[in-house]
Protein backbone atom coordinates (compact mmCIF):
# COMPACT_ATOMS: atom_id res chain seq x y z
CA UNK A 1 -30.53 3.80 48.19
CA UNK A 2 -27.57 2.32 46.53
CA UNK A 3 -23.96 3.75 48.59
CA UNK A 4 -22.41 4.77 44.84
CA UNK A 5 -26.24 6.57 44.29
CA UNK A 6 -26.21 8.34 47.53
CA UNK A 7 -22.26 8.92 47.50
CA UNK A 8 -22.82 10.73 44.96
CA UNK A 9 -26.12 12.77 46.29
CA UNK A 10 -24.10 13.59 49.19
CA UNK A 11 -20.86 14.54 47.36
CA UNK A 12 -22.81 17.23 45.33
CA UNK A 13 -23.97 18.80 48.70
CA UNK A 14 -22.72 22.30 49.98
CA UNK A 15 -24.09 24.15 53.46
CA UNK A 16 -24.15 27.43 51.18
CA UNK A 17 -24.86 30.00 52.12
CA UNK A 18 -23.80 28.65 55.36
CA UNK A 19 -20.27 28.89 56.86
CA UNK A 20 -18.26 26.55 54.82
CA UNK A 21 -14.74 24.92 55.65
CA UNK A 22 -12.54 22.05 55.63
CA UNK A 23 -13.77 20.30 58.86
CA UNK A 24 -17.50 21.35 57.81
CA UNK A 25 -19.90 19.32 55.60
CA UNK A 26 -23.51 19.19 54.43
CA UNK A 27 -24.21 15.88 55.08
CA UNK A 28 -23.68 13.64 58.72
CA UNK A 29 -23.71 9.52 59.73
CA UNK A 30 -26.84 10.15 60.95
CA UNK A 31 -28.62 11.32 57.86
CA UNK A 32 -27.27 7.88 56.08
CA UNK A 33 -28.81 5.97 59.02
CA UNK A 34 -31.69 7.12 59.26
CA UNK A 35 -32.48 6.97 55.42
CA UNK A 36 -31.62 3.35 55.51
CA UNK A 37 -33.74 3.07 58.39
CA UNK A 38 -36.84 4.22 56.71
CA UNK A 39 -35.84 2.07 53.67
CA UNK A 40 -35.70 -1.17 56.02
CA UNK A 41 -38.74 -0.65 57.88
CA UNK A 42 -40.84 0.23 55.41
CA UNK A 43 -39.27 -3.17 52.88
CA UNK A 44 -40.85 -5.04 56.46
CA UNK A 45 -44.23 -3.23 56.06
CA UNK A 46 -43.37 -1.37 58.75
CA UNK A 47 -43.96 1.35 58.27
CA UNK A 48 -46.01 3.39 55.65
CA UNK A 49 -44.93 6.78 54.23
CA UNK A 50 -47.92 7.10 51.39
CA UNK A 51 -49.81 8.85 54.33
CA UNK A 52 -47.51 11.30 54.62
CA UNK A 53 -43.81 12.06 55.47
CA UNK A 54 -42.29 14.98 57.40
CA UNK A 55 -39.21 15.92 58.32
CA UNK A 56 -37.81 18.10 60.91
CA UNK A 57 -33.94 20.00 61.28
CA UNK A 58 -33.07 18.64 58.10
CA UNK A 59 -29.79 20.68 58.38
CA UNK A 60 -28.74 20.88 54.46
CA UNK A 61 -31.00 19.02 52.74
CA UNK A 62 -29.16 15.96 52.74
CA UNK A 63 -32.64 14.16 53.95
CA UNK A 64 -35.27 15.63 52.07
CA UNK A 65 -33.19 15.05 48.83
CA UNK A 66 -31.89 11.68 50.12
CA UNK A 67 -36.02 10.59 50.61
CA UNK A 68 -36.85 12.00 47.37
CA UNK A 69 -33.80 10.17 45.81
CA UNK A 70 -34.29 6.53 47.13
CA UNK A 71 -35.53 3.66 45.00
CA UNK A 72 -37.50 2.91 48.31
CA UNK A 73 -39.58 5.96 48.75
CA UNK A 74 -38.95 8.14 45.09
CA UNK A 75 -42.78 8.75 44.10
CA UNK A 76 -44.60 6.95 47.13
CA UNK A 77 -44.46 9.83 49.85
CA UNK A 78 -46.08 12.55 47.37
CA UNK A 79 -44.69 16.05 48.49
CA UNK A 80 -41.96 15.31 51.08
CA UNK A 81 -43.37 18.24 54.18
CA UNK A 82 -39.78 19.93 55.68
CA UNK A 83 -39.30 22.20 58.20
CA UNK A 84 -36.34 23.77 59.07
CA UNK A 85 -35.18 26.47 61.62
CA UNK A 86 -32.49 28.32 60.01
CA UNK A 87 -32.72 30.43 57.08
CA UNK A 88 -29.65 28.99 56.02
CA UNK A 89 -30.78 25.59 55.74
CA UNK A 90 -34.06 26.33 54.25
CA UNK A 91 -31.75 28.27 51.60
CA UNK A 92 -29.04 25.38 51.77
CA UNK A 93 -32.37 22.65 50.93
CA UNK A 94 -33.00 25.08 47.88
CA UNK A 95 -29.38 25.75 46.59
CA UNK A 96 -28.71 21.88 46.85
CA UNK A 97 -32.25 20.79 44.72
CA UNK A 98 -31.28 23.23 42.12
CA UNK A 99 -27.46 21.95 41.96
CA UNK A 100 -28.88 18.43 41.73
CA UNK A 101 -31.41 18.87 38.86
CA UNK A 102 -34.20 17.98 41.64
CA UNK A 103 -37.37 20.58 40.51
CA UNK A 104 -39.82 20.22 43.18
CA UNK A 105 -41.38 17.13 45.59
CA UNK A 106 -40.40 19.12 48.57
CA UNK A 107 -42.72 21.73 50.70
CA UNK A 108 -40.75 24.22 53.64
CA UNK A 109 -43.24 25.23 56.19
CA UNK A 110 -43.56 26.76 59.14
CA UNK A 111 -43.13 24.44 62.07
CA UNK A 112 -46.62 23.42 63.46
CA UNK A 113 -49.78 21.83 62.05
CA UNK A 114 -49.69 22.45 58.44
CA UNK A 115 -46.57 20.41 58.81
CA UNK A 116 -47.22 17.54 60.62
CA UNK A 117 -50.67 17.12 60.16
CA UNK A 118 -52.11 13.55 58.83
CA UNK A 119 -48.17 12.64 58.67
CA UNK A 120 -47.51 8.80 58.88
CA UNK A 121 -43.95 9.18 59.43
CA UNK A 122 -41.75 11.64 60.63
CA UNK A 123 -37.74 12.01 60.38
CA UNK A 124 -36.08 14.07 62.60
CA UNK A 125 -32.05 14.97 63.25
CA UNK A 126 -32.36 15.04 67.06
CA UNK A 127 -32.04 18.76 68.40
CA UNK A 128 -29.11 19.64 71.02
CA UNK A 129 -31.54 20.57 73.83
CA UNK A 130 -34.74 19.00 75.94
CA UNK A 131 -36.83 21.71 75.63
CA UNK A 132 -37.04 21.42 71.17
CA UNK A 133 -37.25 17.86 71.63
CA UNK A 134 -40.06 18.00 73.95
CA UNK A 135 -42.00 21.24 71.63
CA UNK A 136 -41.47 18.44 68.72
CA UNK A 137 -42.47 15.15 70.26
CA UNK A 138 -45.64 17.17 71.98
CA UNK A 139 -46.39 18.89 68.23
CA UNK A 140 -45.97 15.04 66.31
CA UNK A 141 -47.97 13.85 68.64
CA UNK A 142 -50.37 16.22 68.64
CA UNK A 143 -50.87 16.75 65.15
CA UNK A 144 -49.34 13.97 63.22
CA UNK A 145 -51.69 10.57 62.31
CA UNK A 146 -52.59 8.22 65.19
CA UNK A 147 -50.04 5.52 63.68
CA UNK A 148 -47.46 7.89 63.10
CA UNK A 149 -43.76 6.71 63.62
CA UNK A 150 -41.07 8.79 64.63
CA UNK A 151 -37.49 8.08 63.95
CA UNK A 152 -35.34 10.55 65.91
CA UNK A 153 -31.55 10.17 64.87
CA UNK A 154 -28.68 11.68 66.46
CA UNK A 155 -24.91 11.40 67.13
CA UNK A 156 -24.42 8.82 70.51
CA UNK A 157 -22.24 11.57 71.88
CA UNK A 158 -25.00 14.03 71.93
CA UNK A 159 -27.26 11.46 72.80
CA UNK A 160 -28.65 10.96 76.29
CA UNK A 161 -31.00 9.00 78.11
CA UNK A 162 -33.12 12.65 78.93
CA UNK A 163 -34.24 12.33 75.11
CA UNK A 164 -35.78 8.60 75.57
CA UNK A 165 -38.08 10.29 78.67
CA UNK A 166 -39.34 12.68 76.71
CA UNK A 167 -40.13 10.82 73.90
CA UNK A 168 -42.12 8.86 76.39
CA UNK A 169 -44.18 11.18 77.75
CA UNK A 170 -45.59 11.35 74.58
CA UNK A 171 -45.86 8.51 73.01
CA UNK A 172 -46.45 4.72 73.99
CA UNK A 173 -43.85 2.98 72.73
CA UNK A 174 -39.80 4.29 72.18
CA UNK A 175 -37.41 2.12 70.90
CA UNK A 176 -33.86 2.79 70.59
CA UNK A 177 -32.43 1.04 67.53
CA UNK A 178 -28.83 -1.00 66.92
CA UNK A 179 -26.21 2.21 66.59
CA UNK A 180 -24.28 2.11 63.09
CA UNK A 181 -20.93 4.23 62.49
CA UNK A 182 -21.40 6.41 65.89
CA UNK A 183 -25.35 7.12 64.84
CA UNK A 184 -28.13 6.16 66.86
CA UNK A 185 -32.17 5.92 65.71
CA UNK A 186 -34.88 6.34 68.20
CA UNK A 187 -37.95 4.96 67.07
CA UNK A 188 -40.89 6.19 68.90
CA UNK A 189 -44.94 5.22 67.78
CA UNK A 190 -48.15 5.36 69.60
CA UNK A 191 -48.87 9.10 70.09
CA UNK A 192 -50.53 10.04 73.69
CA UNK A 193 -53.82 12.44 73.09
CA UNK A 194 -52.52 15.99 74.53
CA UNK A 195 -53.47 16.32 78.22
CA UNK A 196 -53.39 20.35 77.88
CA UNK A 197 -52.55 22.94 75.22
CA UNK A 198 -49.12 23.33 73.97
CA UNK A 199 -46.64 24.62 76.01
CA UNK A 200 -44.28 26.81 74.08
CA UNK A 201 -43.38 29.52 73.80
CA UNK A 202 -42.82 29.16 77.77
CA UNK A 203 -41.95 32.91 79.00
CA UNK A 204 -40.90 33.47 82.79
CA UNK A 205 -39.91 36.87 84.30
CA UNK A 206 -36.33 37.50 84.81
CA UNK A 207 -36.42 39.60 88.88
CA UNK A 208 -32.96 40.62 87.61
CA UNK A 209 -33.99 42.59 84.81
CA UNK A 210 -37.75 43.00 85.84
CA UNK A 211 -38.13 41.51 81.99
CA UNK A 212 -40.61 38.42 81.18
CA UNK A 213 -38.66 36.86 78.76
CA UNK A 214 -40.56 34.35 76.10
CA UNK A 215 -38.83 31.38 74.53
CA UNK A 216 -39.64 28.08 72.20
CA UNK A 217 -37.73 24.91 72.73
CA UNK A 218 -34.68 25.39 70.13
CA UNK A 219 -33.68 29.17 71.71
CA UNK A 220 -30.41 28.72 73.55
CA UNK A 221 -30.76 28.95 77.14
CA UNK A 222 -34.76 29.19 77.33
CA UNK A 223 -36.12 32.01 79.27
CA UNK A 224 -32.74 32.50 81.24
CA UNK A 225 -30.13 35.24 80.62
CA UNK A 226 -26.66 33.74 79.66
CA UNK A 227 -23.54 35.19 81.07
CA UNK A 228 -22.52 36.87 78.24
CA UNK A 229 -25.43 39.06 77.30
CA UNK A 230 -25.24 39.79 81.54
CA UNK A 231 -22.58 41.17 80.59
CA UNK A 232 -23.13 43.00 77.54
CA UNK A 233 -25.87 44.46 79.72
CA UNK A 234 -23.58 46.35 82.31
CA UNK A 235 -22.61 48.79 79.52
CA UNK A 236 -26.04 49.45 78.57
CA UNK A 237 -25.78 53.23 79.96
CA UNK A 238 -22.56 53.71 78.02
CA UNK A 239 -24.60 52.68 74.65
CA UNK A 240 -25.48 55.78 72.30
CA UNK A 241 -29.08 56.31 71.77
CA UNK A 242 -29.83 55.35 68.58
CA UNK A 243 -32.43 55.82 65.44
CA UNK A 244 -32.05 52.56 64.33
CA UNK A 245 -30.55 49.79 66.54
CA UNK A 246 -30.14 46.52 66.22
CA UNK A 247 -30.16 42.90 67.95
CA UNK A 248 -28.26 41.01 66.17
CA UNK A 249 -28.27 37.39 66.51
CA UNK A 250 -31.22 37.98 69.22
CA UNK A 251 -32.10 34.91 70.33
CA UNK A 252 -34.92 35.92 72.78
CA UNK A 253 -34.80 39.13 72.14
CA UNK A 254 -33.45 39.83 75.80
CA UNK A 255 -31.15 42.76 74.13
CA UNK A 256 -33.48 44.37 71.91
CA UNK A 257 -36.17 45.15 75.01
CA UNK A 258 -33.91 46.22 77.63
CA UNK A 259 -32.52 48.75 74.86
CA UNK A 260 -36.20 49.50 73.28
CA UNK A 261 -36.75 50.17 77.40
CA UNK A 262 -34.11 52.23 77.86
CA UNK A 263 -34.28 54.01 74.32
CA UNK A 264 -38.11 55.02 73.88
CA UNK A 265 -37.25 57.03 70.83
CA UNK A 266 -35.21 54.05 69.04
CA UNK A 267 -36.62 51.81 66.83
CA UNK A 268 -35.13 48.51 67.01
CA UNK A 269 -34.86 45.46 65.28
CA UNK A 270 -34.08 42.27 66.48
CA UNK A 271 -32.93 39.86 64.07
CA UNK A 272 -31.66 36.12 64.06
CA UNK A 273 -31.31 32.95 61.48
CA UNK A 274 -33.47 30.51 63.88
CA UNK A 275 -37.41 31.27 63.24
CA UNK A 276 -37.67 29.82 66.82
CA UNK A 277 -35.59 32.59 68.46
CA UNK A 278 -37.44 35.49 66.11
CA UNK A 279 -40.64 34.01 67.37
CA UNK A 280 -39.42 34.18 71.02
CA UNK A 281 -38.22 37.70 70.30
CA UNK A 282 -41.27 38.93 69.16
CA UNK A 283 -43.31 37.30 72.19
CA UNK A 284 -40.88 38.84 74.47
CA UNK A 285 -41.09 42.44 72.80
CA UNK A 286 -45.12 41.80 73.37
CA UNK A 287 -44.44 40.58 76.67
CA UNK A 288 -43.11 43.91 78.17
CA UNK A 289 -45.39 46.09 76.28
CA UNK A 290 -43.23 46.43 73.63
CA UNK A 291 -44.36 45.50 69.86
CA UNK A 292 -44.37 48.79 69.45
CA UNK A 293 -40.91 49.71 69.07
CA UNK A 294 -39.52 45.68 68.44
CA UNK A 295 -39.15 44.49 64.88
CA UNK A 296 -38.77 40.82 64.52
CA UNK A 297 -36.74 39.57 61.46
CA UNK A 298 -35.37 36.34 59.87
CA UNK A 299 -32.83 36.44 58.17
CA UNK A 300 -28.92 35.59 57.14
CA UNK A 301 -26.60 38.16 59.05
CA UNK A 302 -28.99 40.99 58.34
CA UNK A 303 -28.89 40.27 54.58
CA UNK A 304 -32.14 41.92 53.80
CA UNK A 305 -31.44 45.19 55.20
CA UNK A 306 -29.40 48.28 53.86
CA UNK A 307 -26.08 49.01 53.97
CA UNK A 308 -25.70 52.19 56.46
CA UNK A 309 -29.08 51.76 58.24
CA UNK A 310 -28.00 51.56 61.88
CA UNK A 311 -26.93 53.41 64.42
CA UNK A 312 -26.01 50.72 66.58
CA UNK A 313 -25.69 47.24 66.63
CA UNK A 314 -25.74 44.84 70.16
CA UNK A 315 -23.94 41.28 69.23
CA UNK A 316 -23.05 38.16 71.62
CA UNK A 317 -22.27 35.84 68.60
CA UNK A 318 -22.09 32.57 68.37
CA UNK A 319 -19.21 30.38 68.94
CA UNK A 320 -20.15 27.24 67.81
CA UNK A 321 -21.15 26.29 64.46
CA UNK A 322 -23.65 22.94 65.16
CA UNK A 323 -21.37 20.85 67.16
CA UNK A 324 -18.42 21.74 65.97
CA UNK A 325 -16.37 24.83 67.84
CA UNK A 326 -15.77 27.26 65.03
CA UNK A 327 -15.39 31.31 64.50
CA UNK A 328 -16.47 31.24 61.29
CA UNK A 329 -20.10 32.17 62.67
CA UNK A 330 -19.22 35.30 64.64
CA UNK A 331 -16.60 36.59 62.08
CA UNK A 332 -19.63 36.43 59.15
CA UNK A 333 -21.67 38.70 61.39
CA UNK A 334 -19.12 40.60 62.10
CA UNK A 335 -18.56 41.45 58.57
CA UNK A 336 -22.43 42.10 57.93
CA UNK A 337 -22.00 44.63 61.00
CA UNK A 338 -19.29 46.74 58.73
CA UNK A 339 -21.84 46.59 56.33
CA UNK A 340 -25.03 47.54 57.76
CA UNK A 341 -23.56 50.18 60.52
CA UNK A 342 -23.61 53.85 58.95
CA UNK A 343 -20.09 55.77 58.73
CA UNK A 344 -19.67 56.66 62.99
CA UNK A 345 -22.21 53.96 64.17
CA UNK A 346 -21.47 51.58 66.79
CA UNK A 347 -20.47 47.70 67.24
CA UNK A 348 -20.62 46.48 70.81
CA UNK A 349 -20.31 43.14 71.10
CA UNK A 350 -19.53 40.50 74.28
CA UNK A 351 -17.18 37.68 73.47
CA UNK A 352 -15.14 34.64 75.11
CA UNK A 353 -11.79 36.45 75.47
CA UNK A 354 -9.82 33.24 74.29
CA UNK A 355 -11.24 34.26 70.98
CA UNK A 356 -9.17 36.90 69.91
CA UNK A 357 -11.59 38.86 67.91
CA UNK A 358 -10.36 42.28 68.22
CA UNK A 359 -7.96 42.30 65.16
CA UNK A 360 -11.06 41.05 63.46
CA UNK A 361 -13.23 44.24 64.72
CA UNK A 362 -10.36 46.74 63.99
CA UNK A 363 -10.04 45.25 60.55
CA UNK A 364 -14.00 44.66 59.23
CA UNK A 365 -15.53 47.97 61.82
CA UNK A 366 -13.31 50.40 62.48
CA UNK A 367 -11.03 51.11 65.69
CA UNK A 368 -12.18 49.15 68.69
CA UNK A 369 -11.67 49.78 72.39
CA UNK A 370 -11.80 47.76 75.29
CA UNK A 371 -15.14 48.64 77.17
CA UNK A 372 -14.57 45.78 79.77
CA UNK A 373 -13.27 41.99 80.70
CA UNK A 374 -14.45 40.08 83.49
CA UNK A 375 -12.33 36.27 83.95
CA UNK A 376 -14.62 34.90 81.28
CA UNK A 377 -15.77 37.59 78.75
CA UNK A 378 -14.45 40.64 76.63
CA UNK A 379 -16.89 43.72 76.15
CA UNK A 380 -15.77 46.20 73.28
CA UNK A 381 -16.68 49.02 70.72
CA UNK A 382 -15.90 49.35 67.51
CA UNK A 383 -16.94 52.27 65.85
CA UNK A 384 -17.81 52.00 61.96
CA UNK A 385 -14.62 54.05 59.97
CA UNK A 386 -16.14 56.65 57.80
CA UNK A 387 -16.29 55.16 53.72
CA UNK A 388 -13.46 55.29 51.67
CA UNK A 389 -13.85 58.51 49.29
């Protein structure tokens, strides 16, 4: 693609309905290098994408559009297959094809066969941890076409040299290519047959909380419990029984069963952007017996349910937006807890103290007390302020 053609692509990109701001855009290096990349190799017959091309954590579109956009590929790759695991960027793919006059050429789907399957060449933005590179390298290799290629792309900082063995142990040949503008391109071809079924979800029991706790690849911290829903945990006993609780950014769903165990008469839902962590949650919830009183839900900071239809609401937000360290995250769901939390329900939430939130909570919940610090962490509870007559 010509750099005043895909300038302007990439100008006309937003990460709406994602957190926008000055230090945060739609597009990365790594999206520009691996576009040219597929342009090169497939101008040296290369590479093939009439088969079929796929492409995985396409963050904002800025790929899928890009493909569909090139001189190189535009009406040779039929129906570009995309997966992506947050509802915002499977929103932000949409929002950006309408803004850009582009009607169609693109399919979202689930993560799994129907996406990879018969695919001659797959692009993917190369996730933070091991464990969703190796459910995606086992799952191309798997399902995609025996001469599949895979170009794996990532920023060298967040590369390491982890990612080249497991791209190994699943297919024959891995490649790194020449790094361009602090971007590096893995190429990786020759797809091992599976030796055994897939792996993931993996699920483990946690002795601490007598909990087995389910988890694919892109959940943070796998089938552990992080120090900050630890915690969050410690004040479970000080947490109202609720009708209607929620998880909120659930991840595996760790939250949501210990207070579904605790709380027989609740009905909780657990609730997250990542279709990985809501498909965690829900194995964990079946797990421990549990399906029963465990709703599993995608969506954007609970944006398809009701204003005043909790009780209670459990949060260990996010800090980090992608790479980039950010409170923009945390302060959205915030918000969406002042909306969603009935007139006297309850907010508790675990956060880094460093981050100041509190003024935040007494301002968008209600007043907010200090439950608890340990060196690390802030516990508190705000308690939703009745609506304005």
């Amino acid at each position: 693609m010509a750099d005043t053609k895909r300038e302007s692509l990439f100008s006309g990109l937003s990460r709406f309905p994602d957190v926008e701001a000055a230090n945060l855009q739609a597009w990365d290096a790594t999206d520009t290098l691996l576009l040219d990349t597929v342009r090169d190799l497939a101008d040296a017959g290369i590479i093939n994408a009439a088969g079929g091309l796929a492409i995985v954590g396409d963050h904002y579109g800025a790929l899928t559009l890009g493909t569909l956009t090139s001189e190189g590929c535009n009406g040779a790759v039929g129906p570009v297959r995309v997966h992506q695991d947050l509802i915002t960027g499977v929103r932000a793919l949409r929002h950006n094809a309408a803004k850009l006059g582009i009607d169609g050429g693109f399919e979202q789907l689930p993560f799994g066969a129907g996406l990879l399957s018969g695919a001659t060449v797959v692009l993917l933005q190369l996730p933070k941890s091991l464990a969703e590179l190796e459910e995606i390298a086992d799952a191309v290799a798997r399902h995609a076409a025996p001469g599949v290629v895979l170009l794996a792309g990532g920023r060298v900082k967040h590369m390491s040299l982890g990612m080249n063995t497991v791209l190994e142990r699943h297919f024959g040949e891995v490649q790194p290519q020449r790094a361009r503008q602090k971007s590096r391109v893995l190429l990786a071809r020759g797809p091992k047959p599976a030796s055994s079924a897939p792996q993931f979800p993996v699920s483990g029991v946690n002795a601490e909380l007598g909990l087995t706790v389910c988890a694919r690849g892109a959940v943070f911290a796998g089938t552990g419990l992080d120090i900050g829903t630890r915690f969050l945990l410690e004040f479970l006993p000080q947490m109202p029984a609720a009708r209607h609780a929620i998880d909120l950014g659930c991840g595996t769903g760790i939250l949501a069963a210990m207070y579904a165990r605790s709380n027989s008469g609740s009905r909780v839902t657990a609730t997250d952007q990542s279709a990985a962590a809501v498909d965690s949650a829900r194995a964990t919830a079946q797990a421990n017996s549990l399906a029963g009183h465990i709703t599993a839900l995608q969506d954007d900071a609970m944006d398809s349910l009701p204003p005043g239809s909790a009780d209670l609401i459990l949060l260990n937000p996010p800090f980090h937006v992608g790479a980039a360290v950010h409170a923009g995250a945390g302060l959205k769901l915030m918000e969406a807890a002042g909306r969603v939390l009935a007139p006297g329900g309850e907010l508790w939430t675990v956060f880094n103290s460093h981050l100041h939130y509190r003024p935040a909570l007494e301002r968008l919940i209600g007043p907010t007390r200090e439950a608890g610090r340990n060196p690390k962490f802030t516990v508190t509870a705000s308690v939703r302020r009745p609506d304005e007559v």
